[in-house]
Protein backbone atom coordinates (compact mmCIF):
# COMPACT_ATOMS: atom_id res chain seq x y z
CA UNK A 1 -1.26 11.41 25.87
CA UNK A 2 0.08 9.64 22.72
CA UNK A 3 -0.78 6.21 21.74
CA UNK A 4 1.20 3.34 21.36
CA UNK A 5 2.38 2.02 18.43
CA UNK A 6 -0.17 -0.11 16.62
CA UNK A 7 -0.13 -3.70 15.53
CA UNK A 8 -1.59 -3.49 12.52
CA UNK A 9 -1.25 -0.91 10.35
CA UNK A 10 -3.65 -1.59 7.82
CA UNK A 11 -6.56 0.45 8.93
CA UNK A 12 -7.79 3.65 9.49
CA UNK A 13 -7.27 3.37 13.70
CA UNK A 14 -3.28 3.64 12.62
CA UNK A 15 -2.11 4.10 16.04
CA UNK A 16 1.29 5.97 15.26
CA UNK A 17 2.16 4.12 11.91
CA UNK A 18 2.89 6.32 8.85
CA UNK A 19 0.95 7.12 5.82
CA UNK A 20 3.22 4.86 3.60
CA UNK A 21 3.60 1.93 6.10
CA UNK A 22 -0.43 1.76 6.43
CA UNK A 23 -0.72 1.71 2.33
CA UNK A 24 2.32 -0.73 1.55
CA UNK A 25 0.18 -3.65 4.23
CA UNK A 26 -2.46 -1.95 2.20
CA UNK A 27 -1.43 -3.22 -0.79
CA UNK A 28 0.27 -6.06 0.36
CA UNK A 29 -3.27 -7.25 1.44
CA UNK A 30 -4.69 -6.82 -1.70
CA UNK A 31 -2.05 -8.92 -3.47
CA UNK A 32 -2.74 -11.71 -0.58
CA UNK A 33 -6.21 -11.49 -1.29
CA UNK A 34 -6.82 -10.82 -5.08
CA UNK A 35 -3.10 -11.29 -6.47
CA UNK A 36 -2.26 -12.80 -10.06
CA UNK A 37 0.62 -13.93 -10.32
CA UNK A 38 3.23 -13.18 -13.55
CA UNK A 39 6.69 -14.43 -13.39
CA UNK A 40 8.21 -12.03 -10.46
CA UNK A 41 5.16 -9.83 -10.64
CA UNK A 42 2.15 -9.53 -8.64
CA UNK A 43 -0.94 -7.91 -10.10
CA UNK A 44 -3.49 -6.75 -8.41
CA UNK A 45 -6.70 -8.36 -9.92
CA UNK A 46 -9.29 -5.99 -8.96
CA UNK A 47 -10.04 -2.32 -10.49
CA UNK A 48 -8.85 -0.04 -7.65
CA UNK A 49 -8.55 4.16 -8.08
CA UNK A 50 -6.36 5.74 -5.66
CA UNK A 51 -9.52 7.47 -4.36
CA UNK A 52 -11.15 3.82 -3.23
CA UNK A 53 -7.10 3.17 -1.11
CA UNK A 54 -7.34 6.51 -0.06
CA UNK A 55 -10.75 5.94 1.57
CA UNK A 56 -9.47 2.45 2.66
CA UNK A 57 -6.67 4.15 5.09
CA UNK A 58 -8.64 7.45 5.87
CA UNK A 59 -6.16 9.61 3.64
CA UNK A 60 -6.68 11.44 1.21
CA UNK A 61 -6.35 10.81 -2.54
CA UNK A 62 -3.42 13.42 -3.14
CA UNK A 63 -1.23 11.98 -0.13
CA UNK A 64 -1.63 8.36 -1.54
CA UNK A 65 -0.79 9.60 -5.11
CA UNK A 66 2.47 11.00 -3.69
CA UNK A 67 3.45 7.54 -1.34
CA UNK A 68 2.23 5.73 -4.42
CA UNK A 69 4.80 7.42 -6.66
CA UNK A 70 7.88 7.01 -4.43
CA UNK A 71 6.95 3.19 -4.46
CA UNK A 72 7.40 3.63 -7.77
CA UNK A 73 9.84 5.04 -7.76
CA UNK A 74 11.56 2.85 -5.07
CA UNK A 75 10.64 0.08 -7.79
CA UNK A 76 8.43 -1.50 -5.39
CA UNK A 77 5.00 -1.00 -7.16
CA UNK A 78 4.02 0.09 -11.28
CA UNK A 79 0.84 2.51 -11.48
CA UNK A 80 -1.23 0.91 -13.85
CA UNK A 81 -4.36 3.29 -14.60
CA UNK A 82 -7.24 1.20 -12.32
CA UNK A 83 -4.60 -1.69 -11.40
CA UNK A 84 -1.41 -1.45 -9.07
CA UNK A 85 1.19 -4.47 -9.90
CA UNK A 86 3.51 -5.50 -7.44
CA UNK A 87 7.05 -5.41 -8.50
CA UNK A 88 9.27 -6.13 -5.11
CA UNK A 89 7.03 -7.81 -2.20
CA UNK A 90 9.95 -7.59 -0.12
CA UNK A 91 10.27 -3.92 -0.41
CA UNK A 92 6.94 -3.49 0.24
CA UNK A 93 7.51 -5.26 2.96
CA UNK A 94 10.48 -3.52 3.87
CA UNK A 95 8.23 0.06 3.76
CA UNK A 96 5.57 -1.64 5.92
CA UNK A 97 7.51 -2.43 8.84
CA UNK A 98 8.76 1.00 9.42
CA UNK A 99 6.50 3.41 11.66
């Protein structure tokens, strides 16, 4: 029987929400939480390896590397070695909302 879709993505009980959705509310927490603000970007105040999000969402590290790099990509998110910055909260946004 599958289950329904979940209401919050965030944690490792996903329901049927994606790998990327999960880590972009993810990441949007973390910016909530522990955000600095500079001019339009966000970072991420606290010293976070991809291992420690991978944990967080019950992934592993490879498969966050790869949704972490079409963020990039996507211009959504820089990869700083032990700090993510926030470039474009809305299309983070935009990736979370999609199952």
């Amino acid at each position: 029987m599958a289950r329904p879709p979940c209401s919050s993505c965030a944690s490792r009980t996903s329901g049927n929400c994606s790998l990327s959705s999960r880590l972009a509310k993810q990441i949007i927490l973390l910016a909530r939480s522990y955000g600095i603000e500079d001019g339009e970007e966000i970072r991420i105040g606290l010293q976070l390896a991809q291992e420690d999000l991978a944990q967080m969402l019950g992934a592993s590290r490879q498969r966050v590397n790869q949704e972490l790099k079409g963020f990039e990509r996507d211009g959504a998110v820089r990869i700083e070695p032990t700090r993510l910055v926030v470039l474009s909260k809305e299309k983070l946004l935009a990736i979370a909302s999609k199952q």
